[in-house]
C-alpha atoms as a PDB file:
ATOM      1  CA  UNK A   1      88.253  34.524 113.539  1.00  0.00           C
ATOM      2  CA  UNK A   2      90.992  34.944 115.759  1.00  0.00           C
ATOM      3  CA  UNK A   3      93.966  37.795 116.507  1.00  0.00           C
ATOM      4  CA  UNK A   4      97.303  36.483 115.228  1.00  0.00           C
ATOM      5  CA  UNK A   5      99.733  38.906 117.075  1.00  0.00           C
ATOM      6  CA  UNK A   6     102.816  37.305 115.185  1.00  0.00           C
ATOM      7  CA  UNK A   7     101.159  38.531 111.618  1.00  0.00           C
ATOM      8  CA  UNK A   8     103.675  40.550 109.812  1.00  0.00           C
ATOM      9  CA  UNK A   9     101.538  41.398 107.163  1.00  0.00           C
ATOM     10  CA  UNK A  10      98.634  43.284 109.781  1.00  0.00           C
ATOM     11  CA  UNK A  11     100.959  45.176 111.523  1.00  0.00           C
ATOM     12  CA  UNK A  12     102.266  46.517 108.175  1.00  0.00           C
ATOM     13  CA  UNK A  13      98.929  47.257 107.321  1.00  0.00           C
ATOM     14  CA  UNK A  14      98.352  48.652 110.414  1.00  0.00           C
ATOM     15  CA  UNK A  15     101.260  51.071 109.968  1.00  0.00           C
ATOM     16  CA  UNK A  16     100.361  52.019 106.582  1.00  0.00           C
ATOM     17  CA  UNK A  17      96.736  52.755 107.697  1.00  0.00           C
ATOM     18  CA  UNK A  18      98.056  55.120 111.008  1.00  0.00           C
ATOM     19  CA  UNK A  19     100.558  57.157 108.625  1.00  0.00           C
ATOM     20  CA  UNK A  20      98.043  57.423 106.123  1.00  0.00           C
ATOM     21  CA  UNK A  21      95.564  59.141 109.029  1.00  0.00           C
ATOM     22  CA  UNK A  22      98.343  61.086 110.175  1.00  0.00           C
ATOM     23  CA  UNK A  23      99.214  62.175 106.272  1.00  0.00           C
ATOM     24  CA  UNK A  24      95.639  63.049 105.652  1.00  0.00           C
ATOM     25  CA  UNK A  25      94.677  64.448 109.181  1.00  0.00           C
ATOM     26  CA  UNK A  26      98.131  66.896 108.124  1.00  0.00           C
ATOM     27  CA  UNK A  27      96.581  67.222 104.911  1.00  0.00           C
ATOM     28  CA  UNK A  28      93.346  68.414 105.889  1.00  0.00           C
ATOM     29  CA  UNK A  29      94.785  71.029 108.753  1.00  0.00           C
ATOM     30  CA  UNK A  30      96.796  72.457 105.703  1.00  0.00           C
ATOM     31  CA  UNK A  31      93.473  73.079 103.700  1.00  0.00           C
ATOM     32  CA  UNK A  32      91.995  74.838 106.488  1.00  0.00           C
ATOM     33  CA  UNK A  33      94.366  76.957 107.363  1.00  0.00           C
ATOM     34  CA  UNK A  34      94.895  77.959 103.489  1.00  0.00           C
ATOM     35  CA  UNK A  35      91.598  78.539 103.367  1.00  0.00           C
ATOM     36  CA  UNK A  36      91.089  81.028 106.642  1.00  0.00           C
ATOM     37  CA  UNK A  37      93.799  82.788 104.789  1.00  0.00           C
ATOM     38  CA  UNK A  38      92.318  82.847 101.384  1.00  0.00           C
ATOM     39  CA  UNK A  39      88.643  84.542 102.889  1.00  0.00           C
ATOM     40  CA  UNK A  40      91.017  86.950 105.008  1.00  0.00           C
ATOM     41  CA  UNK A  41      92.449  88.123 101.670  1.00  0.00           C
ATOM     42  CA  UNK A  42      88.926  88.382  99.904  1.00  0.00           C
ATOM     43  CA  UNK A  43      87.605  90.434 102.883  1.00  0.00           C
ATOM     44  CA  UNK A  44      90.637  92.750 102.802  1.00  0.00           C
ATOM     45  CA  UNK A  45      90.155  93.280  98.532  1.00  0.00           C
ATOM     46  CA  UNK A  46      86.300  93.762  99.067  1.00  0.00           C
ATOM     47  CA  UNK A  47      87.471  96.222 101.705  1.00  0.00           C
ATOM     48  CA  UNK A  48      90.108  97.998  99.847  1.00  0.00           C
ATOM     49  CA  UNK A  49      87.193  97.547  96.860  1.00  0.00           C
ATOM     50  CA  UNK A  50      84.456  99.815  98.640  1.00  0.00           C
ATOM     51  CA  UNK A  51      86.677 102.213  99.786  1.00  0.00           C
ATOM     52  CA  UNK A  52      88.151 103.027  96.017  1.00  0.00           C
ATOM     53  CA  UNK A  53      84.122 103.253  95.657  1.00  0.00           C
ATOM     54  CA  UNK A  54      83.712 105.889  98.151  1.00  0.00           C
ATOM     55  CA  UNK A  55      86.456 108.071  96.644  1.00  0.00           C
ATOM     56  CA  UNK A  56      85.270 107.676  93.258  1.00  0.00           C
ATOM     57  CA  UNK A  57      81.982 108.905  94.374  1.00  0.00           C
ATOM     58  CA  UNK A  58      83.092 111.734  96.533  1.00  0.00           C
ATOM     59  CA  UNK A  59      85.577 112.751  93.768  1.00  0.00           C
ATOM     60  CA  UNK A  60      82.533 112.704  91.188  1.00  0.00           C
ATOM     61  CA  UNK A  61      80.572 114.928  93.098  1.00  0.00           C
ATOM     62  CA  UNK A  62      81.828 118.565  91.782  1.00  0.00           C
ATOM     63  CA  UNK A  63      83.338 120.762  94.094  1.00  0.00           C
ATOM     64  CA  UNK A  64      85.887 123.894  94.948  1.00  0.00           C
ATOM     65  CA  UNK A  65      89.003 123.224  96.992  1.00  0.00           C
ATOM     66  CA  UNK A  66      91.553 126.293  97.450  1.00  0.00           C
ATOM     67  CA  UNK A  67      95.212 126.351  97.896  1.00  0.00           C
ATOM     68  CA  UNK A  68      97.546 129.118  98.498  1.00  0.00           C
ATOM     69  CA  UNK A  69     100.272 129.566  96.655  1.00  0.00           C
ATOM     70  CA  UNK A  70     103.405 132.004  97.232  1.00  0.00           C
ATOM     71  CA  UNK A  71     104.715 134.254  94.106  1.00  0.00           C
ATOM     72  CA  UNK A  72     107.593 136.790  94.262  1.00  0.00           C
ATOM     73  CA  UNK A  73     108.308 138.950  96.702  1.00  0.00           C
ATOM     74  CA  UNK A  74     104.829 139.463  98.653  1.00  0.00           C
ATOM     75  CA  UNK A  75     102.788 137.466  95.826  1.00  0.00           C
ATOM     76  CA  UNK A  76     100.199 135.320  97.076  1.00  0.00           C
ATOM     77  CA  UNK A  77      98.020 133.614  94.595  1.00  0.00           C
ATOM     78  CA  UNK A  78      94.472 131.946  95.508  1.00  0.00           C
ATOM     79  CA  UNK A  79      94.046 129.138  93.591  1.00  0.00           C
ATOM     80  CA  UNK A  80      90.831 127.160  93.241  1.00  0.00           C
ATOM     81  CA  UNK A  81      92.196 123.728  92.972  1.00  0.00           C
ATOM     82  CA  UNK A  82      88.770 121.749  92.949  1.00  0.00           C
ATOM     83  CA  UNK A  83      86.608 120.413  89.987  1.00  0.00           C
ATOM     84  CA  UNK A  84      84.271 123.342  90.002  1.00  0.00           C
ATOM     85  CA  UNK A  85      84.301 126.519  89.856  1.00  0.00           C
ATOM     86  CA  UNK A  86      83.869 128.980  92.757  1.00  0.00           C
ATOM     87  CA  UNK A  87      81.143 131.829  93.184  1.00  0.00           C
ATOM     88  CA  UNK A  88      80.999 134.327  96.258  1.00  0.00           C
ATOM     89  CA  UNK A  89      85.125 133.507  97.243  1.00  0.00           C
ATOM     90  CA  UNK A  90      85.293 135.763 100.437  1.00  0.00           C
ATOM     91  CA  UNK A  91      88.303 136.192 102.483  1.00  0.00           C
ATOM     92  CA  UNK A  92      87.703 136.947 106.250  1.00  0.00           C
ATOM     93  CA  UNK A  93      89.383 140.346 106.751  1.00  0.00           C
ATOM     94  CA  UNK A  94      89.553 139.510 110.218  1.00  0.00           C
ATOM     95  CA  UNK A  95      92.448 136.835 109.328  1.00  0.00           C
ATOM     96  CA  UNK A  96      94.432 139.564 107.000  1.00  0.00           C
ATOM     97  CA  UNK A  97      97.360 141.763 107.592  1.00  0.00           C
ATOM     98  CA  UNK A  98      96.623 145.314 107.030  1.00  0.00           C
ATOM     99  CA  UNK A  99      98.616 145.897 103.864  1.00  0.00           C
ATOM    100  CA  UNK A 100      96.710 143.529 101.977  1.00  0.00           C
ATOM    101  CA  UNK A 101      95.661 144.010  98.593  1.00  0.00           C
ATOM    102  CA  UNK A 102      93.912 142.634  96.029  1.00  0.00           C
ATOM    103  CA  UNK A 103      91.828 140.187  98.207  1.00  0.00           C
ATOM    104  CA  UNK A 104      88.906 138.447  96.847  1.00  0.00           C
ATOM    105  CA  UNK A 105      85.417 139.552  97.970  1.00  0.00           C
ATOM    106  CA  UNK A 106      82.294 137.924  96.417  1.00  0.00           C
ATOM    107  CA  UNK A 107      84.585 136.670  93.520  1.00  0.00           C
ATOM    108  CA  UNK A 108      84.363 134.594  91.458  1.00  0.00           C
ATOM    109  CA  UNK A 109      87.086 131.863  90.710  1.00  0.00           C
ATOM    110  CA  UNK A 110      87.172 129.100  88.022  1.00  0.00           C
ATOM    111  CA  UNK A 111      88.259 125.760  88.678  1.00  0.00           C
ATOM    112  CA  UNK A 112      92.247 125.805  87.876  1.00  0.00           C
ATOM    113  CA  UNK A 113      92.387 129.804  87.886  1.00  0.00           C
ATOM    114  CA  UNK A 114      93.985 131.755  91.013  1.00  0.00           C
ATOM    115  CA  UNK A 115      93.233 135.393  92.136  1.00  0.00           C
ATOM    116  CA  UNK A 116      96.764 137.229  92.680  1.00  0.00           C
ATOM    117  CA  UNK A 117      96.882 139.106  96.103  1.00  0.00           C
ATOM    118  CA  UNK A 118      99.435 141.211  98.253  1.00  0.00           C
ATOM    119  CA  UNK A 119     100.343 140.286 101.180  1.00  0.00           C
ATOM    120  CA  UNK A 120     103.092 141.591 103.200  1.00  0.00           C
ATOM    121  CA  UNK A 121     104.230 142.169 106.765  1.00  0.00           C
ATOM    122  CA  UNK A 122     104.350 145.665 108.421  1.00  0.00           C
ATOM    123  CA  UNK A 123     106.914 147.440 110.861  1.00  0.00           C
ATOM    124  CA  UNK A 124     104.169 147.957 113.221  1.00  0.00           C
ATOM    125  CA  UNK A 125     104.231 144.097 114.061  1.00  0.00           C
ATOM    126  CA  UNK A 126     101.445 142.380 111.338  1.00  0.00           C
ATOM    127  CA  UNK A 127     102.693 139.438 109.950  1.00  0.00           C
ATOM    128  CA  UNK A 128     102.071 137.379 106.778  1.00  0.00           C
ATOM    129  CA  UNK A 129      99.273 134.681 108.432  1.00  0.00           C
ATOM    130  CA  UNK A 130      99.845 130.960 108.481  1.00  0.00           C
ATOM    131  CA  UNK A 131      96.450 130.386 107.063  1.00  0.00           C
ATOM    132  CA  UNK A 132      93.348 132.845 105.651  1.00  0.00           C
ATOM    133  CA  UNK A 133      89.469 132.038 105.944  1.00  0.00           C
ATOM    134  CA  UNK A 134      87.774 131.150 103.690  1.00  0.00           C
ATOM    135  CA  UNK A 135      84.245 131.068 102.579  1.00  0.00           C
ATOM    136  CA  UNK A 136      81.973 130.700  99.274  1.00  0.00           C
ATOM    137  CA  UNK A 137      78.848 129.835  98.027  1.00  0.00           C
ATOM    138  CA  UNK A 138      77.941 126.655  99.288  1.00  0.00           C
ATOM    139  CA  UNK A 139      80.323 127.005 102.411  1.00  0.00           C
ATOM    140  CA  UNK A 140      78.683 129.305 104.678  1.00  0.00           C
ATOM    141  CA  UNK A 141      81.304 128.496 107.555  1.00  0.00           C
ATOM    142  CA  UNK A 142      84.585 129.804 107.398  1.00  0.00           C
ATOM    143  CA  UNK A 143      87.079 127.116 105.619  1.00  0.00           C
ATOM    144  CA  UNK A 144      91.143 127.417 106.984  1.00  0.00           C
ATOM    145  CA  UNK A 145      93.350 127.243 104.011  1.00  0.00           C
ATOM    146  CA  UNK A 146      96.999 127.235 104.886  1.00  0.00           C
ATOM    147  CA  UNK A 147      99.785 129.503 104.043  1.00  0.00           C
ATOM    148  CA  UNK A 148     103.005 127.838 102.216  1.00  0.00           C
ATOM    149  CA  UNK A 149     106.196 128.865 104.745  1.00  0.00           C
ATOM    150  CA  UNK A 150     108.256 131.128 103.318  1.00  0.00           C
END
């Protein structure tokens, strides 16, 4: 067989053929790259997935949280804002002004329920704290539980 360079019809063919590997090559570069980003998004929802596991297991397990909250005047109340309730609720005088009143000591607090205390600054230079110390059964290190500003 011999190579007829004046044949219209095979260098038609051969044109078809080189955009048809250029179409496909294109093709083919466009699957990849959709793929790459379809795994990235499965690894970021498994991601996303185990840490909503986490949370869901640390939120199951029961436990106290505290919050201060201000009330009138000098008000303070103690509220146990955790999922369980609280036995042995000391304050740490050490972090108190001295006309403080009504402070918890080995008390025990409910989950949702607040112990009202008074709290108030002096002449002689005591100030209401930014934060009180905390501790309860269960915690045997003091826990910092901040003050709302005024």
């Amino acid at each position: 067989m011999e190579i007829n360079w004046a044949d219209p019809p095979a260098w038609g063919a051969l044109a078809v053929s080189l955009i048809a590997l250029g179409v496909s090559w294109r093709g083919q570069h466009r699957a990849n790259e959709s793929a790459r980003r379809s795994a990235d998004a499965a690894e970021q929802a498994l991601a996303i997935q185990r840490e909503q596991a986490v949370e869901a297991a640390a939120a199951a397990v029961p436990a106290a949280r505290f919050a201060i909250e201000r009330g009138s005047n000098y008000r303070f109340f103690l509220r146990n804002v955790g999922n369980a309730d609280a036995t042995g609720v000391t304050v740490d005088p050490t972090s108190l002004p001295s006309t403080a009143d009504g402070v918890p000591s080995s008390a025990h607090i409910a989950s949702g329920a607040a112990i009202t205390m008074i709290m108030a600054g002096s002449l002689a230079g005591s100030r209401v704290p930014s934060e009180l110390r905390l501790k309860w059964d269960g915690h045997a290190d003091w826990q910092h539980v901040p003050i709302p500003p005024t």
